[in-house]
Protein backbone atom coordinates (compact mmCIF):
# COMPACT_ATOMS: atom_id res chain seq x y z
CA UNK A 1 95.98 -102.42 213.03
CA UNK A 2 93.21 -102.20 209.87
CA UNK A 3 90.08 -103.68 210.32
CA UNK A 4 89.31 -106.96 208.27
CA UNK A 5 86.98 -106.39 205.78
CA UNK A 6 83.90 -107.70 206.02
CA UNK A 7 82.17 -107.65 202.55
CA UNK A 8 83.28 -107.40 199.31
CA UNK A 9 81.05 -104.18 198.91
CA UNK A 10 82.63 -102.80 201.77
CA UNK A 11 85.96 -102.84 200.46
CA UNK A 12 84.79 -101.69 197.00
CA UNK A 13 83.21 -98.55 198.27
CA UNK A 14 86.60 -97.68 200.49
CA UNK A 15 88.51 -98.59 197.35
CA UNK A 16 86.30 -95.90 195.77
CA UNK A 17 87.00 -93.17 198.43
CA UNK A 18 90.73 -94.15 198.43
CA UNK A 19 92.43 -91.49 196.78
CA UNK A 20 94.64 -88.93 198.30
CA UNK A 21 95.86 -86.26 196.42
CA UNK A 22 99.49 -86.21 198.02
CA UNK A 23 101.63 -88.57 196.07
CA UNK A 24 104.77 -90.30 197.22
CA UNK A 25 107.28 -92.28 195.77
CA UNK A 26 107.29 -95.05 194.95
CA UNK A 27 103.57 -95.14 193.26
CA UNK A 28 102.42 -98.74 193.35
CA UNK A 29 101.73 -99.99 189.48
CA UNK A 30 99.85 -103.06 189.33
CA UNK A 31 100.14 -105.40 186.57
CA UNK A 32 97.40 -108.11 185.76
CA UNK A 33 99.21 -110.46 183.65
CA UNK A 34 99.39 -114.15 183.01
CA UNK A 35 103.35 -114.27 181.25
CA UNK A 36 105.44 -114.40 183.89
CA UNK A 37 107.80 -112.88 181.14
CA UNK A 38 105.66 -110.10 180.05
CA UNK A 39 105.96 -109.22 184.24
CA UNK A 40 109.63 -109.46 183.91
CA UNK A 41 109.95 -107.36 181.03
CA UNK A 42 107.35 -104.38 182.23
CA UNK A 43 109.81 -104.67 185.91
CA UNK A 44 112.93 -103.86 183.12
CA UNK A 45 111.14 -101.38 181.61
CA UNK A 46 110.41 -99.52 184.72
CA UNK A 47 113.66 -99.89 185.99
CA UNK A 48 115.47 -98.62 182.82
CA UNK A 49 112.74 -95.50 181.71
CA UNK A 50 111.48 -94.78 185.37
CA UNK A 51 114.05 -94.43 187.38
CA UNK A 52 112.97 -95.67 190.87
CA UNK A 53 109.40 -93.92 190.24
CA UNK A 54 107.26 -96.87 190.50
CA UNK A 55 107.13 -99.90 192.36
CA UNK A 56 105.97 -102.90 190.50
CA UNK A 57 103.10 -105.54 191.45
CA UNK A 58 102.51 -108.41 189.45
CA UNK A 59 98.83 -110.33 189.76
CA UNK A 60 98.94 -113.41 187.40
CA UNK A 61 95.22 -113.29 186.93
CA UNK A 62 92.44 -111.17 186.99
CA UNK A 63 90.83 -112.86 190.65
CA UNK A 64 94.48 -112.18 192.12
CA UNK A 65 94.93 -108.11 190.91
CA UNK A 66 91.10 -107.65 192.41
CA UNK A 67 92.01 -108.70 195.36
CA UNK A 68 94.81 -106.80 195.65
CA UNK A 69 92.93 -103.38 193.99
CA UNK A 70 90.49 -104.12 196.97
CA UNK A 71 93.51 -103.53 199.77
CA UNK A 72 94.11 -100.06 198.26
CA UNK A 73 97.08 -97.98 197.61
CA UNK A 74 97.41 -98.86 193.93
CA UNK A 75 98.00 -95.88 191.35
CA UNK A 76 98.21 -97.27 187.97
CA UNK A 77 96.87 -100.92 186.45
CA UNK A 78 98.31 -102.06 183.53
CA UNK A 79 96.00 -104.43 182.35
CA UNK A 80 96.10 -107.61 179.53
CA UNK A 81 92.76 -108.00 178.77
CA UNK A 82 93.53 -111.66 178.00
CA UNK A 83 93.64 -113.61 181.49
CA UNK A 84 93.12 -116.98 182.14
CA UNK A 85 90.33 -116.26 184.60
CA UNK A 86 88.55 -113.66 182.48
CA UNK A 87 89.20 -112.05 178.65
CA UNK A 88 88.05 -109.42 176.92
CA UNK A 89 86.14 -106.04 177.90
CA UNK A 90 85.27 -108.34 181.32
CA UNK A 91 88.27 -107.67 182.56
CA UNK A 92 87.94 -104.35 182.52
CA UNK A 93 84.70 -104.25 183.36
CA UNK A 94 85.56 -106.08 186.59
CA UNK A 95 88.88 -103.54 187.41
CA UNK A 96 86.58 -100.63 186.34
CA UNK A 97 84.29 -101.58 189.56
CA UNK A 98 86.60 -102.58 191.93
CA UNK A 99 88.46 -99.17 191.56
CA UNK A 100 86.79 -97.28 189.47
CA UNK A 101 89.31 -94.09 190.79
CA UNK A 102 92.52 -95.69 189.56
CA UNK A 103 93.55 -94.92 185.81
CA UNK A 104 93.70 -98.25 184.01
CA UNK A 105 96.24 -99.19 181.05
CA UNK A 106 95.40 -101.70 178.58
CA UNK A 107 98.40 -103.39 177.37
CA UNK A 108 97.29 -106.48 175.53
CA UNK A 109 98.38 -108.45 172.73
CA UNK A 110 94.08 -107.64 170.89
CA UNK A 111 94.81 -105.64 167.99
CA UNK A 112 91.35 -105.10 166.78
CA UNK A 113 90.13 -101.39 166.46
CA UNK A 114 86.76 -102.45 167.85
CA UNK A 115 87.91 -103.74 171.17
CA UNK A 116 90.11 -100.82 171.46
CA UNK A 117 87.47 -97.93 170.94
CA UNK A 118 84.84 -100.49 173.29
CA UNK A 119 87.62 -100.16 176.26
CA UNK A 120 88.72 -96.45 175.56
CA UNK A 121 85.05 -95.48 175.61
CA UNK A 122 84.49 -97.12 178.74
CA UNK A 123 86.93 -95.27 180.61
CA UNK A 124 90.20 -96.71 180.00
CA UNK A 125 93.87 -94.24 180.30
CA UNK A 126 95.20 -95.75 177.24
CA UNK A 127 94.98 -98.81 175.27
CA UNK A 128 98.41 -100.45 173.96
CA UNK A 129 98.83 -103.26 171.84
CA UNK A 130 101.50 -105.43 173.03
CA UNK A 131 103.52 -105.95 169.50
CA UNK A 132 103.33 -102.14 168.60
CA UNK A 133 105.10 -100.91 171.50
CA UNK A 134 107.94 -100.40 173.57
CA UNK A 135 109.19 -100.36 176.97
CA UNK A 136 109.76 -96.56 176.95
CA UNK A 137 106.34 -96.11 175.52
CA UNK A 138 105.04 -97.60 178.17
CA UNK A 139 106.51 -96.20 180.95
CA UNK A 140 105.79 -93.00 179.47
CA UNK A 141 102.23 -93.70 179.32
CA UNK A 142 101.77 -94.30 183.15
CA UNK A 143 103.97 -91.35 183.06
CA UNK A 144 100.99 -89.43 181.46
CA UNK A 145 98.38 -91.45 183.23
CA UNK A 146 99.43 -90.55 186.82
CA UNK A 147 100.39 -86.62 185.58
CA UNK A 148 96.90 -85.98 184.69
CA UNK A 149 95.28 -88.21 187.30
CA UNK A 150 97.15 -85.36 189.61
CA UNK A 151 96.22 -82.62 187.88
CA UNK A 152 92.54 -84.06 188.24
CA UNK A 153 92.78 -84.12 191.59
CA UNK A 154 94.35 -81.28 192.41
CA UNK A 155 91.58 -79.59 190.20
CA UNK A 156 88.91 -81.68 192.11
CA UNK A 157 90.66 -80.10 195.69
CA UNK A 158 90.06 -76.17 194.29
CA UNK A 159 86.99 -76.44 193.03
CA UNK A 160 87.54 -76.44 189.77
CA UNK A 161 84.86 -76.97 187.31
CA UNK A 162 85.30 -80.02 184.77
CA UNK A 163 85.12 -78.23 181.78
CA UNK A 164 87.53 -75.68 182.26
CA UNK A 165 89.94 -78.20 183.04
CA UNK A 166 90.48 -78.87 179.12
């Protein structure tokens, strides 16, 4: 049986050290989401474009998905950066430092160019904007996310220096 946790900063800094660089299937996708049919759709999606790849997890707000990022074992988040708990770059912010290992998504119906290069910079995987794309798109993203989050760590394993990773 696991131990309990017994701070927040514990579980944050084994959250940290969590990665493994075997990968099995199903990898666990989180979604932090308020629309319960947003969720619904993104489970279609996967099901349709991913073929049994991914196993979906649905947090309805941002409290809810950290808590869940803190018990480990999540690959992916895809993230809406407009919660009812917490908007904006916060969110991220917040994800960003409970896992700051696992590749983050931004799917969110924010538009603007500004918040987009703010997030990006920061460290996001990818920043989508909810009304410009489509379920395939986004399964292939997490597609691309997890591929090179492999490749990193598989690179990391050898020795491999950063920049001649490309």
């Amino acid at each position: 049986m696991a131990a309990v946790k017994t701070t927040v900063l514990e579980a944050v800094e084994e959250s940290r050290q969590g990665i493994s660089p075997a990968t099995t299937c199903p990898q666990q996708v989180l979604l932090i989401e308020d629309s319960k049919e947003a969720m619904w759709l993104m489970l279609r999606a996967l099901e349709k474009y991913a073929y049994g790849k991914y196993k979906l997890e649905w947090a309805g707000c941002l409290s809810e998905g950290l808590c869940r990022l803190l018990d480990g074992g999540i690959d992916v988040v895809v993230l809406d950066l407009g919660l009812p708990d917490c908007s904006n770059l916060f969110s991220y912010a917040w994800v960003r430092e409970a896992a700051p290992l696992v590749p983050v998504v931004v799917l969110t119906g924010d538009s603007s160019d500004e918040t987009a290069s703010s997030v990006v910079a920061s460290g996001a995987s990818h920043y989508l904007v909810k009304e410009r794309t489509s379920a395939a798109k986004i399964v292939h993203t997490i597609n691309e996310v997890l591929g090179q989050r492999v490749v990193r760590i598989r690179a990391d394993s050898f020795g491999v220096s950063p920049a001649l990773r490309g």
